[in-house]
N, C-alpha and C. Protein backbone atom coordinates (compact mmCIF):
# COMPACT_ATOMS: atom_id res chain seq x y z
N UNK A 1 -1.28 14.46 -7.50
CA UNK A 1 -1.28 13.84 -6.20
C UNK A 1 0.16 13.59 -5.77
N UNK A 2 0.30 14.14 -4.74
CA UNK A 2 1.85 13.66 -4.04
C UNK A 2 1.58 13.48 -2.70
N UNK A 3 2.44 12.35 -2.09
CA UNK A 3 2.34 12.06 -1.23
C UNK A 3 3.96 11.41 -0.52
N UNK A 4 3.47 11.57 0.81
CA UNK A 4 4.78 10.97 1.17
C UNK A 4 5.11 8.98 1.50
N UNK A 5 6.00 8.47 0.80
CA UNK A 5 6.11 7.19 0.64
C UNK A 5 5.42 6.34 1.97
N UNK A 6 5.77 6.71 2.93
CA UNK A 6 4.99 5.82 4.07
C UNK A 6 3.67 5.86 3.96
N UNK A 7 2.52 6.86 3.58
CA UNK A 7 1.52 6.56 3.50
C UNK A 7 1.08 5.47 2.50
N UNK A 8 1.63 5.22 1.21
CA UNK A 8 1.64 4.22 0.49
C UNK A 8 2.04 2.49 1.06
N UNK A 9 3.36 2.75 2.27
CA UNK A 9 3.31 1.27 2.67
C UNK A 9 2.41 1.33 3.72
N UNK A 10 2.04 1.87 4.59
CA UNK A 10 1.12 1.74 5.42
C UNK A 10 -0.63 1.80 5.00
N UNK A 11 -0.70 1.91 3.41
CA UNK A 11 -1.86 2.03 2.89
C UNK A 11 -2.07 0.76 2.46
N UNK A 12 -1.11 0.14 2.17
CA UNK A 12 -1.24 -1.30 1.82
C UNK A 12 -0.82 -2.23 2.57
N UNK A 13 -0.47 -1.83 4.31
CA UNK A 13 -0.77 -2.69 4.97
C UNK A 13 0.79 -3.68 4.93
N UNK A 14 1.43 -2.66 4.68
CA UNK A 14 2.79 -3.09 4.86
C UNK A 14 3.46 -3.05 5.99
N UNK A 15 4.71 -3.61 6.49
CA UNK A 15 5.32 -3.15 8.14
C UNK A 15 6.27 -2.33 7.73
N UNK A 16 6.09 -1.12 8.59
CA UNK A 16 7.19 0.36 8.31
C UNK A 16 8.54 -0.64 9.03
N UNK A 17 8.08 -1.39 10.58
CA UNK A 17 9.68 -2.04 10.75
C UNK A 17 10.07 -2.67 10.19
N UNK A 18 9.87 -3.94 9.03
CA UNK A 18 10.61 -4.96 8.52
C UNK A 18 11.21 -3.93 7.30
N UNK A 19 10.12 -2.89 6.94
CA UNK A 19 10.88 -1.60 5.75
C UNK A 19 11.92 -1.62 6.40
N UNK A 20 12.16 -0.60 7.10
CA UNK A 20 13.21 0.19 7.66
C UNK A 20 13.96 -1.08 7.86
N UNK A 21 14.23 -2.47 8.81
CA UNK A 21 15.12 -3.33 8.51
C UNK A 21 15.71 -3.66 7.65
N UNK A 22 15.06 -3.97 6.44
CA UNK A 22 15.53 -4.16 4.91
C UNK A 22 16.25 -3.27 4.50
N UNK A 23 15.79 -1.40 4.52
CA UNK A 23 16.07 -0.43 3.73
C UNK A 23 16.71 0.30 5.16
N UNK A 24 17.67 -0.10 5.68
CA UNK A 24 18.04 1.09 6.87
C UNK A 24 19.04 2.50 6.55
N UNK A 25 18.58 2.67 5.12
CA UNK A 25 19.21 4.34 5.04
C UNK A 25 18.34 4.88 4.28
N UNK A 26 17.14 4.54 4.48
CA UNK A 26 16.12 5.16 3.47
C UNK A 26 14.60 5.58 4.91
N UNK A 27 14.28 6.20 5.21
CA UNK A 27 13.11 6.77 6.13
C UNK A 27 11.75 7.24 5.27
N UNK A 28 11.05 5.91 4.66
CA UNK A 28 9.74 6.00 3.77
C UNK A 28 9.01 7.53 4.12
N UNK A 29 9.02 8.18 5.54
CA UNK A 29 8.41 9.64 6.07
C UNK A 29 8.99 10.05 5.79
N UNK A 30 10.20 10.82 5.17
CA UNK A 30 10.64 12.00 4.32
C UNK A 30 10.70 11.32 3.18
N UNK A 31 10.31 10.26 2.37
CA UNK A 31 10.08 10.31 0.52
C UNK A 31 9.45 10.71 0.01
N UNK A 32 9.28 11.86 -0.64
CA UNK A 32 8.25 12.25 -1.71
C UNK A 32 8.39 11.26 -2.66
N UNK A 33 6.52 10.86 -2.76
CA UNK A 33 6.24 10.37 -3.91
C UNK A 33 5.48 11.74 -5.00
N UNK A 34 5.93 11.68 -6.24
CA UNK A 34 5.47 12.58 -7.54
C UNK A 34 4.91 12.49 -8.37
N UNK A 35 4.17 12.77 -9.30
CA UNK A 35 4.06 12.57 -10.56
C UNK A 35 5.34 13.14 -11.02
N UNK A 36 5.35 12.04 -12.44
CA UNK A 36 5.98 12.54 -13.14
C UNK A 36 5.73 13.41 -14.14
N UNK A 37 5.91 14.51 -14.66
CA UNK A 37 5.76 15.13 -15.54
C UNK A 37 6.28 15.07 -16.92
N UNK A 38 5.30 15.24 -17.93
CA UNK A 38 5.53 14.57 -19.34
C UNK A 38 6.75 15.17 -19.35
N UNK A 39 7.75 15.68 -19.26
CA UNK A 39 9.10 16.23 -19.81
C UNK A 39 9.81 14.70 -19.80
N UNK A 40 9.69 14.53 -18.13
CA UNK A 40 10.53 13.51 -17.72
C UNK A 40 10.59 11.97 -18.19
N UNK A 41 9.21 12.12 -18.66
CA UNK A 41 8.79 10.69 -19.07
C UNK A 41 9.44 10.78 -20.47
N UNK A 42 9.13 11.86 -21.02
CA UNK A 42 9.60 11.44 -22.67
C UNK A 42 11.31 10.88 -22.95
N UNK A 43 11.89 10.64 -21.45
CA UNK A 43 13.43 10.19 -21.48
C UNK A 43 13.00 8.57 -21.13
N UNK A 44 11.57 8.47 -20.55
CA UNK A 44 11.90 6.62 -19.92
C UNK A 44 11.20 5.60 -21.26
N UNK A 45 12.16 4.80 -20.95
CA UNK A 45 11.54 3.85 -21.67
C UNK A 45 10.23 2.83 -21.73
N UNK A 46 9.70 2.42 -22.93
CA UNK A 46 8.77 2.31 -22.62
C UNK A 46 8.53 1.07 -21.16
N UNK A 47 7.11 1.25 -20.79
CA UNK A 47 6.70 -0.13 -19.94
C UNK A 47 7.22 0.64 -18.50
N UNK A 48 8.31 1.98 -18.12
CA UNK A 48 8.36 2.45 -17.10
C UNK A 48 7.04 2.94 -16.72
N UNK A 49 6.87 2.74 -15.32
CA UNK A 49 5.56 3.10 -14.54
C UNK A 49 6.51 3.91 -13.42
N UNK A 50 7.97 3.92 -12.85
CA UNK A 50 8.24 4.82 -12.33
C UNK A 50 10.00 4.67 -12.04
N UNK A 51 9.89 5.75 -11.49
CA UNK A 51 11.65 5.85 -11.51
C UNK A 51 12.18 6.78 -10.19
N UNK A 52 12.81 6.23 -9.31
CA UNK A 52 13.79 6.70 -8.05
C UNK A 52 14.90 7.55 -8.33
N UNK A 53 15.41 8.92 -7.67
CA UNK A 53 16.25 9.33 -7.94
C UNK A 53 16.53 9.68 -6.51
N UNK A 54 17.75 10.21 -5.97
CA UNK A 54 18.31 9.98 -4.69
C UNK A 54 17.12 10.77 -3.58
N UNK A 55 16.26 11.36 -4.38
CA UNK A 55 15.57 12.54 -3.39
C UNK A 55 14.03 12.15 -3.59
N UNK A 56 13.74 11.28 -4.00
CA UNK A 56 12.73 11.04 -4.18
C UNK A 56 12.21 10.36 -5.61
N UNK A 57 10.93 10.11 -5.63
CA UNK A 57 9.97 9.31 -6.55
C UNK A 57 8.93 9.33 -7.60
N UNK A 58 9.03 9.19 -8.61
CA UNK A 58 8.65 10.03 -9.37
C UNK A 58 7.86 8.89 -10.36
N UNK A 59 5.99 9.06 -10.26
CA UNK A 59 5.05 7.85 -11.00
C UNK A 59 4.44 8.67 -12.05
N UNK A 60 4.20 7.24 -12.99
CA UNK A 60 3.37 8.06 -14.07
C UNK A 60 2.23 8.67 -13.40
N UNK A 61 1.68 9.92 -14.09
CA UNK A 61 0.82 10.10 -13.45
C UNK A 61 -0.98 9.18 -13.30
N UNK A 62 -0.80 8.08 -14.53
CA UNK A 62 -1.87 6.93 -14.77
C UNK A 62 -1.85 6.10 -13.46
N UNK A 63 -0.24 5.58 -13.40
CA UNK A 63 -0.24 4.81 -12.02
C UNK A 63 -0.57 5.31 -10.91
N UNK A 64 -0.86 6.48 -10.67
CA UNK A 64 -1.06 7.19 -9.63
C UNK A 64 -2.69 7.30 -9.22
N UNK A 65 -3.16 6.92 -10.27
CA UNK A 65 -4.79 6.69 -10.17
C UNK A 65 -5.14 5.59 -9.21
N UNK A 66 -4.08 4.61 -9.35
CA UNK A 66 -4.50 3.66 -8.21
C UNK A 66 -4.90 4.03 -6.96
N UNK A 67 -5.90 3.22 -6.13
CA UNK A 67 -6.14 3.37 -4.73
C UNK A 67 -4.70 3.26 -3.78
N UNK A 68 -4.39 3.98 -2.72
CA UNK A 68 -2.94 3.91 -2.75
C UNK A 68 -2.55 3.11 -1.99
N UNK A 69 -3.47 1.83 -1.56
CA UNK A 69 -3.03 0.66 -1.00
C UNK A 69 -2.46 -0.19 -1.84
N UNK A 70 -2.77 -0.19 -3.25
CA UNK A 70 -2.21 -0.50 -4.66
C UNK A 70 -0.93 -0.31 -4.88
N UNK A 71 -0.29 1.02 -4.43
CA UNK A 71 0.99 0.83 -4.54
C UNK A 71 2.38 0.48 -3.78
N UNK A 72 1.65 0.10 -3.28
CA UNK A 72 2.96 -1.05 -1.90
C UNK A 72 4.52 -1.40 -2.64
N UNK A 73 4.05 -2.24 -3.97
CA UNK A 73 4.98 -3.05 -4.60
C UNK A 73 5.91 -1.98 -4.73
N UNK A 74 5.60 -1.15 -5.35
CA UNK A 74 5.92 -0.49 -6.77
C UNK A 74 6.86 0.57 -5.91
N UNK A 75 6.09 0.94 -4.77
CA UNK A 75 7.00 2.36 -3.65
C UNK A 75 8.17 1.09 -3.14
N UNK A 76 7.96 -0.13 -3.11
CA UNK A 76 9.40 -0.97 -2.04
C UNK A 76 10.02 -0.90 -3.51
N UNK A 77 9.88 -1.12 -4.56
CA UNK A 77 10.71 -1.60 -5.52
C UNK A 77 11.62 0.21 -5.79
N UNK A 78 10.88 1.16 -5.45
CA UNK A 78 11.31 2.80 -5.89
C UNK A 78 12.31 2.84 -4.92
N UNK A 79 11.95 2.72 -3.52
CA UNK A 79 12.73 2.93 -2.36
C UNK A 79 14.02 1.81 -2.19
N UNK A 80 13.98 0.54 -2.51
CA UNK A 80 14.99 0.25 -2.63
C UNK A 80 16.20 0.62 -3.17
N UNK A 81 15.33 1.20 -4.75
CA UNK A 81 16.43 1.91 -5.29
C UNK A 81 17.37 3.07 -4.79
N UNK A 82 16.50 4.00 -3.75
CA UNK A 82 16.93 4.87 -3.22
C UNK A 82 18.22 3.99 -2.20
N UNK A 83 17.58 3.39 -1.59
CA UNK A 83 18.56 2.24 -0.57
C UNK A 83 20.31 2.28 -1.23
N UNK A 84 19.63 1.94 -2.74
CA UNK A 84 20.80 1.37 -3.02
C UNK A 84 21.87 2.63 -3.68
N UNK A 85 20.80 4.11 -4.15
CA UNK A 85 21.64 5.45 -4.20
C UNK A 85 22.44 5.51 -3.27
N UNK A 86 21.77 5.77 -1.88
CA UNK A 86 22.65 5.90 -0.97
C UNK A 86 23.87 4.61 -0.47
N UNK A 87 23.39 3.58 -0.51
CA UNK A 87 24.75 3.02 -0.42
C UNK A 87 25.72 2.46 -1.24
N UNK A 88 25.61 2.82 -2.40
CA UNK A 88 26.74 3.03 -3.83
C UNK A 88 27.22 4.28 -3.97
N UNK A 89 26.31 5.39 -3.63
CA UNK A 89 26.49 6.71 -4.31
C UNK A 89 26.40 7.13 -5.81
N UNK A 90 26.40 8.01 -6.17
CA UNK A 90 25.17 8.22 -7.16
C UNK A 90 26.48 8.06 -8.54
N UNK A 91 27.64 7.93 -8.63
CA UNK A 91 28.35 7.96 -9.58
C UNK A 91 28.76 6.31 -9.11
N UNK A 92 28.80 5.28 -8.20
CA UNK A 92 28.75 4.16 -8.30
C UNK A 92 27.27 3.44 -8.71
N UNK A 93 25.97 4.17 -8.17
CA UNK A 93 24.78 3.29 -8.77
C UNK A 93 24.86 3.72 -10.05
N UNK A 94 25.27 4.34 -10.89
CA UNK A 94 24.99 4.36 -12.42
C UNK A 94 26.16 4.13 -12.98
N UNK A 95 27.36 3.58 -12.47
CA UNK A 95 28.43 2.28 -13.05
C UNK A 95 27.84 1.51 -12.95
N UNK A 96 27.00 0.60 -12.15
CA UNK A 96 26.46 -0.54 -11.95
C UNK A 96 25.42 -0.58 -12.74
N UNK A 97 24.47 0.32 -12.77
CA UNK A 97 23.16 0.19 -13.30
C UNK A 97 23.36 -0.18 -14.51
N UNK A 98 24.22 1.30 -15.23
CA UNK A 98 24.58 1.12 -16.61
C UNK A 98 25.09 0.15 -16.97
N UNK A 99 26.56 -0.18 -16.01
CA UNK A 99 27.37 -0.87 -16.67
C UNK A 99 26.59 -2.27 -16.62
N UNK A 100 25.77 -2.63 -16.04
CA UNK A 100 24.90 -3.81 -16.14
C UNK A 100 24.13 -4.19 -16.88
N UNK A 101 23.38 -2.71 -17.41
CA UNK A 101 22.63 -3.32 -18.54
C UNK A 101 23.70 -3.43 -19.95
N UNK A 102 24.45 -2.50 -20.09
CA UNK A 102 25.47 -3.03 -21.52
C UNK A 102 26.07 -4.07 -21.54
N UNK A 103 26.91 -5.16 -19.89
CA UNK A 103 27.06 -5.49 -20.18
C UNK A 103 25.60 -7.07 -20.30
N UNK A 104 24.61 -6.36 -20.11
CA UNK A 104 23.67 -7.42 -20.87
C UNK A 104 23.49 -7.65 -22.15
N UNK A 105 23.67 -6.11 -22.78
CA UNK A 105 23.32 -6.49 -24.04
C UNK A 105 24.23 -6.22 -25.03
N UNK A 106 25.69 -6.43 -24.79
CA UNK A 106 26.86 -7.79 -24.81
C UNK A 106 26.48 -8.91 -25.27
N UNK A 107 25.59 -9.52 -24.03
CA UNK A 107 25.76 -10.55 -23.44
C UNK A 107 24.56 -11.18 -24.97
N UNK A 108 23.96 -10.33 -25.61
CA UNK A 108 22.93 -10.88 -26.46
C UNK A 108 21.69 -10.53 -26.16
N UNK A 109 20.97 -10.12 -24.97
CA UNK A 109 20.02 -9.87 -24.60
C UNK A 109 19.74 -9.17 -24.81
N UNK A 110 18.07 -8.70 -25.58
CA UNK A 110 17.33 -7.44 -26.09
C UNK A 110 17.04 -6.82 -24.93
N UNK A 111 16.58 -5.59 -25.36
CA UNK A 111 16.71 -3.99 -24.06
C UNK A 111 15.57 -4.78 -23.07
N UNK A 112 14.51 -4.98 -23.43
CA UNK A 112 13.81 -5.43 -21.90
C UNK A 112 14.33 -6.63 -20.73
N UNK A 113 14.93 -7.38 -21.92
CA UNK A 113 15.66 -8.86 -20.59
C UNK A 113 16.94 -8.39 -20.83
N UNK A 114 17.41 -7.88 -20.83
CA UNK A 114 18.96 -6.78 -20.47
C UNK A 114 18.60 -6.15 -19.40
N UNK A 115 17.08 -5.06 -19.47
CA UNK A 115 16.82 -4.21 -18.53
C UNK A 115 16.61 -5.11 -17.08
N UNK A 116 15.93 -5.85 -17.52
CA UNK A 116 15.12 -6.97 -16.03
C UNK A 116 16.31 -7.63 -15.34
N UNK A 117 17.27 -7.84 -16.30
CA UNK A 117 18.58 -8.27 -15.84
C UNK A 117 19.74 -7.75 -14.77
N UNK A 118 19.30 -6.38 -14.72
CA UNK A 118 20.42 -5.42 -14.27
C UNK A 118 20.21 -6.00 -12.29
N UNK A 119 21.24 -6.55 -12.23
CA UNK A 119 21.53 -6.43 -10.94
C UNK A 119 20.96 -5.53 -9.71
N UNK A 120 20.95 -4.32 -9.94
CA UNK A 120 19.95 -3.17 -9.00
C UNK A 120 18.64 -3.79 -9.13
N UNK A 121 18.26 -3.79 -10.19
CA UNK A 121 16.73 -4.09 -10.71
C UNK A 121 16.28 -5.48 -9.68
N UNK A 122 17.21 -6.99 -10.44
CA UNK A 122 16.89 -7.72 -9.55
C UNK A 122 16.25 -7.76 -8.06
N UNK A 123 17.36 -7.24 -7.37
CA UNK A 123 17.26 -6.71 -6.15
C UNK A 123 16.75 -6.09 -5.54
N UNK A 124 15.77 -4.87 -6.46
CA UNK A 124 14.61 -4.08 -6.01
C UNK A 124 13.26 -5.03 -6.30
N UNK A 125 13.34 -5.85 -6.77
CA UNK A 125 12.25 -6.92 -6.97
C UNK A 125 12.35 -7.74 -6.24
N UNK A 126 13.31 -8.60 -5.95
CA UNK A 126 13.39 -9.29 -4.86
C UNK A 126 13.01 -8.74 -3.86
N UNK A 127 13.49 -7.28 -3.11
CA UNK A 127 12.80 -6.31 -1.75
C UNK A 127 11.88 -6.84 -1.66
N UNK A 128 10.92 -6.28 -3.02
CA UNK A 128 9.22 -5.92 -3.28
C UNK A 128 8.47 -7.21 -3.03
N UNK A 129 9.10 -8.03 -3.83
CA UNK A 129 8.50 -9.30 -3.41
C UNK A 129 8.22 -9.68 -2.11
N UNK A 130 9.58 -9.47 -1.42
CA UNK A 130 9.61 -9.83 0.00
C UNK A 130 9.13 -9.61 1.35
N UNK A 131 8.88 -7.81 0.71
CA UNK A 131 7.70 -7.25 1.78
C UNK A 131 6.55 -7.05 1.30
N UNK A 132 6.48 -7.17 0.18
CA UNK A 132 5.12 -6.56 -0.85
C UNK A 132 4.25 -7.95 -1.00
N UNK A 133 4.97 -8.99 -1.40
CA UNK A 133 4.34 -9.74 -1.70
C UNK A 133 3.72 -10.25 -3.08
């Protein structure tokens, strides 16, 4: 199943304008959403259900079973990330990303509250929350 990201916020009854306010370099009607394919997954760690890359979105294919008003959260939390590709650029979002989670776990924190920690992350949760609910 693939689909394009706006049908997912508008399936769950989300507002495409307060999107696009929040995310104004990201246009949910050209995101492909994907499965992911086992290649790709065997790189994520566990507890990933999905992962953003500058061109699009890429779900397990389990999460994808959901009814696709179900995935509201999960596409604001993907698309933010995209938000934030484009306005870091793709060799500044993975100084940050990275350099955020090492320096979490520095900081003492095991890989999942290191991971939850990372600054991008925050911030794509906060989005989700905010329009998702």
């Amino acid at each position: 199943m693939r689909f394009r990201a706006a049908a997912a916020i508008t399936a769950s009854g989300l507002s495409p304008e307060r999107l696009q306010a929040t995310l104004p370099r990201v246009d949910a009607a050209k995101v492909w959403v994907r499965p992911a394919r086992r290649w790709f997954r065997a790189f994520w760690a566990p507890g990933i259900t999905a992962v953003a890359l500058p061109w699009g979105i890429y779900v397990h294919p389990d999460r994808l079973r959901s009814p696709l008003g179900d995935l509201g959260a999960l596409i604001v939390h993907e698309l933010t990330h995209i938000e934030q590709w484009r306005r870091l650029g793709v060799l500044g979002w993975f100084r940050s990303y990275l350099g955020g989670y090492v320096r979490n776990r520095r900081a003492g924190l095991a890989h999942h509250d290191a991971y939850r920690a990372i600054a991008l992350e925050v911030e794509a949760r906060d989005v989700a929350r905010t329009l998702a609910g």
